[in-house]
C-alpha atoms as a PDB file:
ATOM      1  CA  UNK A   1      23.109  58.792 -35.422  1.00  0.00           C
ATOM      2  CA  UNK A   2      23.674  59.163 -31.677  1.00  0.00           C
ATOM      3  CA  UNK A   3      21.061  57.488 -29.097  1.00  0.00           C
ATOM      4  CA  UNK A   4      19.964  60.985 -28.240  1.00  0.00           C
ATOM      5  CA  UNK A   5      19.028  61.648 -31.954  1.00  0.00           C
ATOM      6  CA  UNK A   6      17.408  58.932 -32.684  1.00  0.00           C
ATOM      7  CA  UNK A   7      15.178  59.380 -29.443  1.00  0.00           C
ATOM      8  CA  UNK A   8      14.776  62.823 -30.322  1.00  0.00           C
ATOM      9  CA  UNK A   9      13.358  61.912 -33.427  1.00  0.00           C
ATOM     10  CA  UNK A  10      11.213  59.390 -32.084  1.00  0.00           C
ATOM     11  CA  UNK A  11       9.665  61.313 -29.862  1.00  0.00           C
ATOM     12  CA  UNK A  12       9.294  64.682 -32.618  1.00  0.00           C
ATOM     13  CA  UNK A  13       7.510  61.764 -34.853  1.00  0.00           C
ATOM     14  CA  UNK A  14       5.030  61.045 -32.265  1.00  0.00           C
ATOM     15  CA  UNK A  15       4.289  64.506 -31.742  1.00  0.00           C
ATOM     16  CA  UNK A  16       3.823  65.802 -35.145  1.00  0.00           C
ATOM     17  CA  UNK A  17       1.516  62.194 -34.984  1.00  0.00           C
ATOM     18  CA  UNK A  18      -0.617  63.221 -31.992  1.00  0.00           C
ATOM     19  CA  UNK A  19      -0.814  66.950 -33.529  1.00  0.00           C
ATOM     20  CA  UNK A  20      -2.098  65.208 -36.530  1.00  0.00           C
ATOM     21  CA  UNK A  21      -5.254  63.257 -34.877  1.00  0.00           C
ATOM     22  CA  UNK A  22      -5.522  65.597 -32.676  1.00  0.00           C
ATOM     23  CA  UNK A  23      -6.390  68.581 -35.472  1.00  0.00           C
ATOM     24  CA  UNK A  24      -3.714  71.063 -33.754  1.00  0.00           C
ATOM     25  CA  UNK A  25      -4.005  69.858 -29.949  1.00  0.00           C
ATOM     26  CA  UNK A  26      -2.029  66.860 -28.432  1.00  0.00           C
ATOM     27  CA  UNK A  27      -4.646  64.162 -27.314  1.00  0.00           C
ATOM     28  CA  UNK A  28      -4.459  63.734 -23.796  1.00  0.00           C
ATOM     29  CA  UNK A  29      -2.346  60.971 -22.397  1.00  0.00           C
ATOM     30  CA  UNK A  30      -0.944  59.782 -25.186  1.00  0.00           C
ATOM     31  CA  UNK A  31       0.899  57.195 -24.072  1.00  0.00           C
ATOM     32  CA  UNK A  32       3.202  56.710 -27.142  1.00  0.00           C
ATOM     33  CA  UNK A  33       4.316  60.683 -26.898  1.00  0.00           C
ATOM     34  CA  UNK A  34       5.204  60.017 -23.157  1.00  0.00           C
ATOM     35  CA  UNK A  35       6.852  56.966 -23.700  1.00  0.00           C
ATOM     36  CA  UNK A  36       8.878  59.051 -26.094  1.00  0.00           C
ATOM     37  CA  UNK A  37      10.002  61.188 -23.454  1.00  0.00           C
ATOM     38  CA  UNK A  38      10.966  58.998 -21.471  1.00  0.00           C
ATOM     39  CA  UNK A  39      12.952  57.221 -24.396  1.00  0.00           C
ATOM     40  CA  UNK A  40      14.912  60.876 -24.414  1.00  0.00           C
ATOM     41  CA  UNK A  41      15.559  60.285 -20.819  1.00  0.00           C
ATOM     42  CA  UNK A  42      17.075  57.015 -21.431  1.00  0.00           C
ATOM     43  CA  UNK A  43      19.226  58.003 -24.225  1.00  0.00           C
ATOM     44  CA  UNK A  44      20.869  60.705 -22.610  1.00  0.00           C
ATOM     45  CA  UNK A  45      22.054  58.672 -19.668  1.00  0.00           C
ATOM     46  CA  UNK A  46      22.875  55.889 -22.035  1.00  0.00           C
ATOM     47  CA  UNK A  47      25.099  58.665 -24.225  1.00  0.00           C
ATOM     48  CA  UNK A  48      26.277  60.424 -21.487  1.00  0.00           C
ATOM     49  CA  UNK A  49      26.455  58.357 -18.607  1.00  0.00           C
ATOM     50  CA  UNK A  50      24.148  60.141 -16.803  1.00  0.00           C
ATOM     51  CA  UNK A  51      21.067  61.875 -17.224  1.00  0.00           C
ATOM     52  CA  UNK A  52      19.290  65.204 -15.131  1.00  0.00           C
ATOM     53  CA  UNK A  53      15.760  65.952 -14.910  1.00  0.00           C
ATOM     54  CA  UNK A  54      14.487  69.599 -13.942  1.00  0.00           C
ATOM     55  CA  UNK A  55      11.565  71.526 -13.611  1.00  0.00           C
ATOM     56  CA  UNK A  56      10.659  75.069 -14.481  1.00  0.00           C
ATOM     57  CA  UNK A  57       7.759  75.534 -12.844  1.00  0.00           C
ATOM     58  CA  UNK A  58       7.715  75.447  -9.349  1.00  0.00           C
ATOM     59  CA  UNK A  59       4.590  75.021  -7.213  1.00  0.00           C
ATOM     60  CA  UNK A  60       3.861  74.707  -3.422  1.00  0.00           C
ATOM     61  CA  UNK A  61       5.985  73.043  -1.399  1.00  0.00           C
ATOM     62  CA  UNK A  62       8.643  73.160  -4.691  1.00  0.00           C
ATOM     63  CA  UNK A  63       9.299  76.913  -4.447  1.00  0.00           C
ATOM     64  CA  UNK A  64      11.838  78.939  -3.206  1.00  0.00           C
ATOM     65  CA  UNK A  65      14.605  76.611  -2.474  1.00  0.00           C
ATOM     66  CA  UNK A  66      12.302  73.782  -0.759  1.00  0.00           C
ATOM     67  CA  UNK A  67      13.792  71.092  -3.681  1.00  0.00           C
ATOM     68  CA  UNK A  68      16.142  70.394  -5.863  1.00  0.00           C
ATOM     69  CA  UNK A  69      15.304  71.986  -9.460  1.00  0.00           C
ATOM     70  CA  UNK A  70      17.670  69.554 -11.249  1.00  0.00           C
ATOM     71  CA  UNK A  71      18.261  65.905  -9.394  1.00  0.00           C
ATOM     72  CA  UNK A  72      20.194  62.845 -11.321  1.00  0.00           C
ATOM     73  CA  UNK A  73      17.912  60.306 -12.721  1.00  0.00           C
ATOM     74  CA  UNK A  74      17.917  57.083 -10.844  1.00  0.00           C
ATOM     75  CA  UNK A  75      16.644  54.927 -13.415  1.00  0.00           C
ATOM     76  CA  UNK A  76      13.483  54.947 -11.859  1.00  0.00           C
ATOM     77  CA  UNK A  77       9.660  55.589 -13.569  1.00  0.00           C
ATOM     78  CA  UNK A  78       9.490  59.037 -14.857  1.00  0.00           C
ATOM     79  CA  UNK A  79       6.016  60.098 -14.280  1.00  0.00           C
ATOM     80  CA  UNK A  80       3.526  62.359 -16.511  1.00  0.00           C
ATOM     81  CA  UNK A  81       5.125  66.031 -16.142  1.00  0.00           C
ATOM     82  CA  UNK A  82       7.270  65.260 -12.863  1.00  0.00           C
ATOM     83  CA  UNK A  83       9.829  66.885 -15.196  1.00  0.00           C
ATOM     84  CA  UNK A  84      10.305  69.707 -17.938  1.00  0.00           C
ATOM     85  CA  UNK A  85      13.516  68.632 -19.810  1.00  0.00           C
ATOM     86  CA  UNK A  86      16.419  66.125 -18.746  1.00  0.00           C
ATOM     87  CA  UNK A  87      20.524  67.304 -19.293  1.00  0.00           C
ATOM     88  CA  UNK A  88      23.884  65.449 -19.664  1.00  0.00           C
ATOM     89  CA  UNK A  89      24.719  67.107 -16.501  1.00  0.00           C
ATOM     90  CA  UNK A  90      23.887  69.389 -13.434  1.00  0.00           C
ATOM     91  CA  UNK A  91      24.153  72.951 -14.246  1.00  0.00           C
ATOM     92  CA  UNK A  92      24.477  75.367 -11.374  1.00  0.00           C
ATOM     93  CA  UNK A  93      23.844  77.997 -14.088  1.00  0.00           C
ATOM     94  CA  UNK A  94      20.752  76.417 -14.884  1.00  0.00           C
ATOM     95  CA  UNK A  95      19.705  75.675 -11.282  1.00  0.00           C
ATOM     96  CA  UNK A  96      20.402  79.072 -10.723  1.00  0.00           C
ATOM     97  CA  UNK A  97      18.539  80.926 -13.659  1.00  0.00           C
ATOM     98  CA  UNK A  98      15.624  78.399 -12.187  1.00  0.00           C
ATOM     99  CA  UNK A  99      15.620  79.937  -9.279  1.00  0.00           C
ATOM    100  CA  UNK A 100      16.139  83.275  -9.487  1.00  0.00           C
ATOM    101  CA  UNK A 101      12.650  83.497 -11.853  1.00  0.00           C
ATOM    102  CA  UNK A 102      11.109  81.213  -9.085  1.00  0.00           C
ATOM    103  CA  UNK A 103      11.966  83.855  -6.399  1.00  0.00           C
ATOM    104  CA  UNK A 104      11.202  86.748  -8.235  1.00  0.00           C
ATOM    105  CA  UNK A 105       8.261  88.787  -7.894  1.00  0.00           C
ATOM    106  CA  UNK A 106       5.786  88.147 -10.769  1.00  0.00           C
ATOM    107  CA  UNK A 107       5.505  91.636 -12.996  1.00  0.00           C
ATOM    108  CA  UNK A 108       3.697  90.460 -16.256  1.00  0.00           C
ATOM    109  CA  UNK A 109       4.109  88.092 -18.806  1.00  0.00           C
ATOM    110  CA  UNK A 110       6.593  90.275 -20.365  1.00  0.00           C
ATOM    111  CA  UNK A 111       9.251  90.159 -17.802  1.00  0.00           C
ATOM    112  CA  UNK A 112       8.281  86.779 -17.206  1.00  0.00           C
ATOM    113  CA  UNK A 113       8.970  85.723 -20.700  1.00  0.00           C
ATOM    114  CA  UNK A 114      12.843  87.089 -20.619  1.00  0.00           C
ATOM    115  CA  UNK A 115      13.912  84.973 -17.503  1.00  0.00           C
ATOM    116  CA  UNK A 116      11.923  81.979 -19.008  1.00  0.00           C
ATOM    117  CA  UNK A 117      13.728  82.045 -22.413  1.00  0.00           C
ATOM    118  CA  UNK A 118      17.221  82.812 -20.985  1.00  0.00           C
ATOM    119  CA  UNK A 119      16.430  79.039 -19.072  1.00  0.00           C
ATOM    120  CA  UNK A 120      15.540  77.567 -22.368  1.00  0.00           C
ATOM    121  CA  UNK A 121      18.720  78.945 -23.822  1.00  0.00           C
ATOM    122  CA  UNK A 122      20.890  77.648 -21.271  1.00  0.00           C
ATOM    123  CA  UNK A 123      19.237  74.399 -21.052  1.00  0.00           C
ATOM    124  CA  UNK A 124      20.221  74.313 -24.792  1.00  0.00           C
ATOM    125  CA  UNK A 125      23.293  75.364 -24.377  1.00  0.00           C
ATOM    126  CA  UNK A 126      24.541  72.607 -22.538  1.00  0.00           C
ATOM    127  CA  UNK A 127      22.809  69.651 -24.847  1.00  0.00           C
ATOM    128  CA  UNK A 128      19.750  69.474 -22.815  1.00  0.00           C
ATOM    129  CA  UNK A 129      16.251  68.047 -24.153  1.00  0.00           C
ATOM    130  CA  UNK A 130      12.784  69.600 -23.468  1.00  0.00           C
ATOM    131  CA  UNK A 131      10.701  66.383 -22.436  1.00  0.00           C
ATOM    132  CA  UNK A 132       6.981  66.727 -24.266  1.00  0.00           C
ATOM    133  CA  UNK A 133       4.036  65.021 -21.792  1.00  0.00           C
ATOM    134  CA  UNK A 134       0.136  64.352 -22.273  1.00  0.00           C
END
């Protein structure tokens, strides 16, 4: 089994774990789920020789082209939420598909909900790993 598989797992253990105690609701910083994550993070740069982090959703001085949406992982403390799911590699797609919802006028959830699952596709698509925080 692959490091990325094996942290995978780890960190789907934990959260069927905190689901458990929690009766349905993730406890709030649960510090073995985030450690998890951040296992994830370290996997995929140890499998891949690198590792990106990105965001989805952008606020204040993040929107419309003010940072980054994907940046390489330095090795560096990743924080509570300061990302949504970490890749193998940059993805201008990705970046891209991140944007365009960030730029767009909001219409509904609806609409909303199409851009947002063609960015989980993609981030599939190329091997990435949503990141799970508390």
């Amino acid at each position: 089994m692959s490091a990325v598989s094996q942290a995978r797992s780890k960190l789907s253990r934990e959260l069927r774990r905190g689901l458990l105690e929690g009766e349905g609701c993730l406890p709030e910083a649960d510090t073995a789920i985030n450690a998890a994550s951040r296992g994830v993070v370290s996997a995929m740069r140890e499998e891949h020789g690198e590792a990106w982090l990105g965001k989805i959703n952008l606020h204040g001085d993040e929107r419309h082209g003010a940072v980054p949406v994907m940046w390489k992982w330095d090795g560096e403390l990743v924080y509570n939420f300061g990302c949504a799911f970490v890749a193998p590699k940059y993805d201008e797609e990705l970046a891209k598909l991140i944007r365009e919802r960030d730029d767009a006028p909001y219409t509904g959830t609806a609409p909303d909900a199409v851009r947002v699952e063609a960015i989980f596709e993609r981030v599939y698509a190329i091997g990435g790993i949503y990141l799970n925080w508390t």
